[in-house]
C-alpha atoms as a PDB file:
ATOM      1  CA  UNK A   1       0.000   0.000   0.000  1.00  0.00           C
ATOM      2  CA  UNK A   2       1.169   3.791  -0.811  1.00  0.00           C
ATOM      3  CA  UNK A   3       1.717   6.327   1.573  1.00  0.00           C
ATOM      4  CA  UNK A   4      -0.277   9.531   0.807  1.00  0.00           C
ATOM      5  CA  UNK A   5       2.799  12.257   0.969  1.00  0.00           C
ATOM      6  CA  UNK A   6       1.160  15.261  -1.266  1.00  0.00           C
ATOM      7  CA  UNK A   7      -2.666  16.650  -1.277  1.00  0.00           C
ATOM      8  CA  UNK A   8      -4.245  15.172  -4.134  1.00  0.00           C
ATOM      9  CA  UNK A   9      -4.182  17.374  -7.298  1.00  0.00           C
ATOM     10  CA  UNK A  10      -7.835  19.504  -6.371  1.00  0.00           C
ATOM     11  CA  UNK A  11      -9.722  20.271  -9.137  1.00  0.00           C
ATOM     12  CA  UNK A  12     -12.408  22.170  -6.697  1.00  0.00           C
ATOM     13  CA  UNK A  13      -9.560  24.940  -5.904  1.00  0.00           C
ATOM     14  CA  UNK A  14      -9.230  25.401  -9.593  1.00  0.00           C
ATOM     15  CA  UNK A  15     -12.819  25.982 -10.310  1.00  0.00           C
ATOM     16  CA  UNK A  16     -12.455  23.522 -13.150  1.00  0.00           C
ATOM     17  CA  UNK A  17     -15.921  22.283 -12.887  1.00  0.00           C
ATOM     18  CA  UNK A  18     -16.555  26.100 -14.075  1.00  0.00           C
ATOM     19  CA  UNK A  19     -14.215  26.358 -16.874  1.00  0.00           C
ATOM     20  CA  UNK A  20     -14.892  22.505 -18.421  1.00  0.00           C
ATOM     21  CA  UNK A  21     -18.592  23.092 -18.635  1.00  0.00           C
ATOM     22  CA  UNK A  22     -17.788  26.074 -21.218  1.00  0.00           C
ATOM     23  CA  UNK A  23     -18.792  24.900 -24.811  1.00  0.00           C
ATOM     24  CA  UNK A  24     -15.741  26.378 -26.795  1.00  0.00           C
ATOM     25  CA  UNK A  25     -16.176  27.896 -30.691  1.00  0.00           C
ATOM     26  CA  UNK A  26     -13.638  27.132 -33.432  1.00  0.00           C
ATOM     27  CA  UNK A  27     -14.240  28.245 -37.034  1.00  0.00           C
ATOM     28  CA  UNK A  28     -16.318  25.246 -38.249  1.00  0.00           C
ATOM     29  CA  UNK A  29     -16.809  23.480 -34.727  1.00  0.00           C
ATOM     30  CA  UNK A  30     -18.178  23.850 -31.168  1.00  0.00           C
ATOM     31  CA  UNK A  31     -16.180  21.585 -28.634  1.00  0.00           C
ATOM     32  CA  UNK A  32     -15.366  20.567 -25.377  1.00  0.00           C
ATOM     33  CA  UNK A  33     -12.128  18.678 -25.136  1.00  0.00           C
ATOM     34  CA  UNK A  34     -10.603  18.382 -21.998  1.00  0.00           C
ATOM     35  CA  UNK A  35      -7.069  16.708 -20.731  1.00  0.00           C
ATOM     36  CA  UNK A  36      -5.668  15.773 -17.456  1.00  0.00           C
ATOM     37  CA  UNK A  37      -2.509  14.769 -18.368  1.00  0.00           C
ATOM     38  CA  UNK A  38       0.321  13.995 -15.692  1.00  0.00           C
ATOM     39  CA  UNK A  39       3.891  13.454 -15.868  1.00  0.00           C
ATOM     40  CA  UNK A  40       7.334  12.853 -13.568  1.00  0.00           C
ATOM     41  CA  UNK A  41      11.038  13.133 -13.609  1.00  0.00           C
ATOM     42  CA  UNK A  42      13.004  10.174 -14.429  1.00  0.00           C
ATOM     43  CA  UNK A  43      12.782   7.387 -11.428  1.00  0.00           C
ATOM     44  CA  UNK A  44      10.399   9.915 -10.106  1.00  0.00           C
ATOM     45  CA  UNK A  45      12.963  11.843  -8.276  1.00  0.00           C
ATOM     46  CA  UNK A  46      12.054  14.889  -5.884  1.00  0.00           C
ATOM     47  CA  UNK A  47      13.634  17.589  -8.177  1.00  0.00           C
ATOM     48  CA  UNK A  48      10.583  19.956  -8.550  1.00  0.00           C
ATOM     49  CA  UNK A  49      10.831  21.281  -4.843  1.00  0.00           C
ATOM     50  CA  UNK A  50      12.763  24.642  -5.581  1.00  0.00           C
ATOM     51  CA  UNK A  51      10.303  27.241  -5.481  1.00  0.00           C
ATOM     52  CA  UNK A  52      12.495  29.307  -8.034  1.00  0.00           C
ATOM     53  CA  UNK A  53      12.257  26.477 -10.527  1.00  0.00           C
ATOM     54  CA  UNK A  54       8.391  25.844  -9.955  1.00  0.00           C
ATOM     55  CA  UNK A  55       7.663  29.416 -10.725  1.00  0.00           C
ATOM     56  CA  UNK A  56      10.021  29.158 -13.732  1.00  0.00           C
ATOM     57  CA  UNK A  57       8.320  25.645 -14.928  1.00  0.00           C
ATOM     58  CA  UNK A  58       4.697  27.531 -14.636  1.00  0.00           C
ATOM     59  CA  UNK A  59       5.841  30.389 -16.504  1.00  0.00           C
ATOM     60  CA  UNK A  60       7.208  28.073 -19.534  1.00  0.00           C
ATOM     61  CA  UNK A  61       4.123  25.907 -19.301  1.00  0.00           C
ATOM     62  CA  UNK A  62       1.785  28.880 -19.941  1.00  0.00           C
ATOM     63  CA  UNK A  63       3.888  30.609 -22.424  1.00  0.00           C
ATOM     64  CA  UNK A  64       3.573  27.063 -24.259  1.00  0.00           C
ATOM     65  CA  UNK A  65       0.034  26.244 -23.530  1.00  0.00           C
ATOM     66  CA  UNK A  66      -0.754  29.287 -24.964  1.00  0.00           C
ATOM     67  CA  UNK A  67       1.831  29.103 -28.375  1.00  0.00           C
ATOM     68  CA  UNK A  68       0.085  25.413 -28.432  1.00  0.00           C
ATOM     69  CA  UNK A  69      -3.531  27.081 -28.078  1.00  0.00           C
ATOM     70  CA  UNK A  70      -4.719  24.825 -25.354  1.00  0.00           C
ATOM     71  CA  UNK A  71      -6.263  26.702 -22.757  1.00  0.00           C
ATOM     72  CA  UNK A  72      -4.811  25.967 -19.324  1.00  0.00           C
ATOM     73  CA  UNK A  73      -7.139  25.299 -16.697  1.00  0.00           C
ATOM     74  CA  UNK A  74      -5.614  23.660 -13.736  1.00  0.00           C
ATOM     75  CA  UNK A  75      -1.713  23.215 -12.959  1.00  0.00           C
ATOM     76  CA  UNK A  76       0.007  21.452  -9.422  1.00  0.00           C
ATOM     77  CA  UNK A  77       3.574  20.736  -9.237  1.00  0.00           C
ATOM     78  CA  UNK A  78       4.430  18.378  -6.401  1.00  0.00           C
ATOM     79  CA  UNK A  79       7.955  17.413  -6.045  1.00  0.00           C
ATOM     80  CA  UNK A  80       7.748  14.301  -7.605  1.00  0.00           C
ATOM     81  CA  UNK A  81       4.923  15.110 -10.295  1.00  0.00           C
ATOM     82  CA  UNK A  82       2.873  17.393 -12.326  1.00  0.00           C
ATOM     83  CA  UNK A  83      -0.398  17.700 -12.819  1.00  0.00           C
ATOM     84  CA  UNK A  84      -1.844  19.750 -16.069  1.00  0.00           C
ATOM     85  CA  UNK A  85      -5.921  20.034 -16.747  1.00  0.00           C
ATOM     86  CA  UNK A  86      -6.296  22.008 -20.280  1.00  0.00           C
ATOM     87  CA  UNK A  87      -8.725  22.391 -22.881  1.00  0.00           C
ATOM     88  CA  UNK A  88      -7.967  21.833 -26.236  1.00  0.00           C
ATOM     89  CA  UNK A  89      -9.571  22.106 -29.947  1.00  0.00           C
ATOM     90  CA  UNK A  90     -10.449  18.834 -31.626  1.00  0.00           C
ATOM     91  CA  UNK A  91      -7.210  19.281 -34.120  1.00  0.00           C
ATOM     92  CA  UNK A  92      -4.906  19.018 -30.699  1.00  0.00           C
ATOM     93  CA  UNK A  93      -3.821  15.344 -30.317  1.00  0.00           C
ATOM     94  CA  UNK A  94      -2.376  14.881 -26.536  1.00  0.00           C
ATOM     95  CA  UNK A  95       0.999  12.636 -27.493  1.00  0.00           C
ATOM     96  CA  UNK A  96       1.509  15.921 -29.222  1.00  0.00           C
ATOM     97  CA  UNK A  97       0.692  18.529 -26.500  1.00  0.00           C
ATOM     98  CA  UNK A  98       2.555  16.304 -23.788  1.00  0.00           C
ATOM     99  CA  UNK A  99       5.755  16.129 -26.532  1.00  0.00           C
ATOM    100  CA  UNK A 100       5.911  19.565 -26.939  1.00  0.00           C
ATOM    101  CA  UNK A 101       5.368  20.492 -23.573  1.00  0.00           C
ATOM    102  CA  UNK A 102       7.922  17.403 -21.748  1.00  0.00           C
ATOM    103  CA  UNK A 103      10.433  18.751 -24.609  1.00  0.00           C
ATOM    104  CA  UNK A 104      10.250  22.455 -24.231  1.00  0.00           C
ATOM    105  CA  UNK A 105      10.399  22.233 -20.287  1.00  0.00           C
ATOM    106  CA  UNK A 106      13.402  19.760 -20.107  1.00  0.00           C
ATOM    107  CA  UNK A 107      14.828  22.121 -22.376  1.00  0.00           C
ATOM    108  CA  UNK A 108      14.876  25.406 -20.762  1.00  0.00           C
ATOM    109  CA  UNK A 109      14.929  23.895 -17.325  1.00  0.00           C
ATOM    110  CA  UNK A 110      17.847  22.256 -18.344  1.00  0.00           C
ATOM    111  CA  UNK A 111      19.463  25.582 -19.485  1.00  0.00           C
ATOM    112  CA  UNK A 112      18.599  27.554 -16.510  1.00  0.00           C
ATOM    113  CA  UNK A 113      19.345  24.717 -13.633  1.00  0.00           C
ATOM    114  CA  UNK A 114      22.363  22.804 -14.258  1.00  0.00           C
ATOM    115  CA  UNK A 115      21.963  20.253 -10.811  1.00  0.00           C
ATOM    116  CA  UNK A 116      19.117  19.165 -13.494  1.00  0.00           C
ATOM    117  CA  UNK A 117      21.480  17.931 -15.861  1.00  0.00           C
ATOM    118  CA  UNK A 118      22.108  15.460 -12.888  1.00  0.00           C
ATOM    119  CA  UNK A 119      18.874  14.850 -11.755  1.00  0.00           C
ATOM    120  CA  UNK A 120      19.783  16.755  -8.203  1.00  0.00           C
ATOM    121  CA  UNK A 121      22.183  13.480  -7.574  1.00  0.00           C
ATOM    122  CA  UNK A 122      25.201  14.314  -5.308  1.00  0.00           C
ATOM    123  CA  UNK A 123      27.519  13.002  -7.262  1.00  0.00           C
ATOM    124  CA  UNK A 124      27.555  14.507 -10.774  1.00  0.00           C
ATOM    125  CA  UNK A 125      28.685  10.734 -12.367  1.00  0.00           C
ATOM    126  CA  UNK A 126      26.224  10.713 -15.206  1.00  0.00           C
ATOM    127  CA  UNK A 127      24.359  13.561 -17.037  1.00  0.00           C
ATOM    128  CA  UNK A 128      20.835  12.353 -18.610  1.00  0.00           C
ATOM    129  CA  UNK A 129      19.822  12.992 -21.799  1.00  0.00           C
ATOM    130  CA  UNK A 130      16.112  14.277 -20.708  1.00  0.00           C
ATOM    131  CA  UNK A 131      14.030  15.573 -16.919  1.00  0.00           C
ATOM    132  CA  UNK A 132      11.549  14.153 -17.902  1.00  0.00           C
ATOM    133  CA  UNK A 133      10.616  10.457 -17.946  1.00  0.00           C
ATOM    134  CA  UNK A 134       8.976   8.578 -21.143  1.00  0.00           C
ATOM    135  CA  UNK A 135       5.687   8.150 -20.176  1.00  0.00           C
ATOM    136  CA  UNK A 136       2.540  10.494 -19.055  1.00  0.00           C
ATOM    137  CA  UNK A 137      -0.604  10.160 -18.202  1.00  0.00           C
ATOM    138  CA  UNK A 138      -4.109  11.599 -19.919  1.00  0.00           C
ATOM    139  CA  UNK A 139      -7.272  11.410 -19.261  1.00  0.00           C
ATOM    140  CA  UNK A 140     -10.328  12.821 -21.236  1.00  0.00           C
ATOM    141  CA  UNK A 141     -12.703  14.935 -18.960  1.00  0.00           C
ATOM    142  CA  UNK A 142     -15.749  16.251 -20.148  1.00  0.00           C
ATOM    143  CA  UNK A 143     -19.188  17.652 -18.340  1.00  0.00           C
ATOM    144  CA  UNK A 144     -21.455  15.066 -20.489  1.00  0.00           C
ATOM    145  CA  UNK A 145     -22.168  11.794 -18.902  1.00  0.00           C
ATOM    146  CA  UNK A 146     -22.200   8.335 -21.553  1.00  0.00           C
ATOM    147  CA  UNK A 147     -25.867   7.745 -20.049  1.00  0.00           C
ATOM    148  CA  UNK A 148     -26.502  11.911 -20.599  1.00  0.00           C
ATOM    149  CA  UNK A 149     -25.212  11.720 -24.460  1.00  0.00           C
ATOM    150  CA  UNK A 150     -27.377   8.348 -25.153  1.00  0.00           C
ATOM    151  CA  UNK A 151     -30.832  10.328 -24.053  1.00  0.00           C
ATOM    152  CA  UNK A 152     -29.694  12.675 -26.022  1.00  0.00           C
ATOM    153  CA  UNK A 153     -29.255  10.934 -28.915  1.00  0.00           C
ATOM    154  CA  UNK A 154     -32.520   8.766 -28.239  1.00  0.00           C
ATOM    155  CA  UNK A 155     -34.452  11.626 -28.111  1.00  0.00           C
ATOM    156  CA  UNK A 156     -33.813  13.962 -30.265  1.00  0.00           C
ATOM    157  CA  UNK A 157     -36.552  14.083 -32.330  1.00  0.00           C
ATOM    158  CA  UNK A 158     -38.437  17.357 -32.204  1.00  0.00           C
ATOM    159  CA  UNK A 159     -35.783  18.809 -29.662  1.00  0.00           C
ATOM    160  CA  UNK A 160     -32.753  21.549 -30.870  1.00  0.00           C
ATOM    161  CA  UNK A 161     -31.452  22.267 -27.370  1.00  0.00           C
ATOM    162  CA  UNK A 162     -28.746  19.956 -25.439  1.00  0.00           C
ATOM    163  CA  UNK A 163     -29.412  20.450 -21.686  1.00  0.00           C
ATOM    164  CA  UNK A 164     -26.890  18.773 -19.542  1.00  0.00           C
ATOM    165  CA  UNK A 165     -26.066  18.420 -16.169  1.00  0.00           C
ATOM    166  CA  UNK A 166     -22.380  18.438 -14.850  1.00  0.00           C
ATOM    167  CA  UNK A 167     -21.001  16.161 -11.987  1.00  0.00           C
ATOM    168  CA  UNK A 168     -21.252  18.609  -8.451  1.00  0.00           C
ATOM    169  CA  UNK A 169     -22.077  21.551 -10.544  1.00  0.00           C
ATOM    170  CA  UNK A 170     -22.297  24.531  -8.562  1.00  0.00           C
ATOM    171  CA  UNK A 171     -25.764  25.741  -7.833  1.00  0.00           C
ATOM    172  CA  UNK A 172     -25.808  29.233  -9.795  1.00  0.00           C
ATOM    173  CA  UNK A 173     -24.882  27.427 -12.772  1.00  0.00           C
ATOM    174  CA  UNK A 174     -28.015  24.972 -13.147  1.00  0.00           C
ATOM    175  CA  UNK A 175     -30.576  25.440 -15.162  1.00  0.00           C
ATOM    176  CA  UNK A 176     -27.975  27.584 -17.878  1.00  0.00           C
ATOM    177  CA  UNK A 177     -26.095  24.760 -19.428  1.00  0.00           C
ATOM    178  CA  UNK A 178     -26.826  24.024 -22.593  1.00  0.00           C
ATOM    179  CA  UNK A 179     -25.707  23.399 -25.691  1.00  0.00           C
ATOM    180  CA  UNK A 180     -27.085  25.923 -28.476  1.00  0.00           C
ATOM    181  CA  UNK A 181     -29.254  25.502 -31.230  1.00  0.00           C
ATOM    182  CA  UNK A 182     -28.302  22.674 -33.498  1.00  0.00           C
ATOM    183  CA  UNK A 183     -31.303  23.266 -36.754  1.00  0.00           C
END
């Protein structure tokens, strides 16, 4: 069994609940695509404690979540991990928002802290080629149950408004979330 050693990433704090029940507008689309992607350091080692770097590493995330177009909605650094919650258009595929963003941040990290080079070890026997280890984590989010979409879908004859409800949405927002006019 696992100890519990950080607060678990809160998405109540972030008011996601909020910002994944907006219905977003592309050029020929309306969408509402929605990552929680997590990643660590190689052999998950407890080199995202500085507070210098962490306000660097949120700084580099934003400035590439926005050159990406993803919208960020949520970020936690722990020492060990990070947690990201964006939004994203339906041409954004996440191997490639989690490549660009692992790549860009090991980069300029890299530049910036050289006891990264080393992954923070003591002894500076072996430099390694990347921060960031290979694999992530993502997980779709979105405020539309699989039992909401099939009534939909079952009964939309006659109707041209969505109406949904999200997962503990707060109270002001009920009764105003819907998806527009479809005819």
């Amino acid at each position: 069994m696992t100890k519990q050693e950080y607060p678990h990433f809160n998405l109540k704090e972030h008011q996601v609940d909020v910002k994944m029940a907006k219905v977003r507008t592309s050029k020929h689309s309306k969408h509402n695509i929605n990552y929680h992607i997590v990643w660590i350091p190689k052999y998950r080692r407890k080199v995202l404690t500085d507070e210098k770097l962490k306000k660097t590493l949120i700084t580099i995330l934003k400035g590439q979540c926005e050159d990406l177009g993803v919208q960020m909605f949520a970020l936690e650094i722990m020492p060990d991990h990070i947690h990201l919650f964006v939004g994203c258009k339906p041409t954004h595929t996440p191997y490639k928002i989690v490549n660009q963003l692992k790549g860009n941040t090991s980069r300029q990290l890299r530049l910036l802290f050289k006891d990264l080079l080393y992954l923070k070890y003591p002894q500076k026997w072996k430099q390694f080629k990347s921060l960031w280890a290979d694999g992530y984590y993502c997980g779709s989010a979105g405020h539309v149950s699989q039992e909401a979409v099939k009534r939909y879908i079952n009964e939309q004859e006659g109707k041209k408004v969505f109406e949904y409800d999200i997962f503990e949405c707060p109270t002001e927002l009920k009764g105003q979330l819907k998806i527009g006019d479809f005819a």
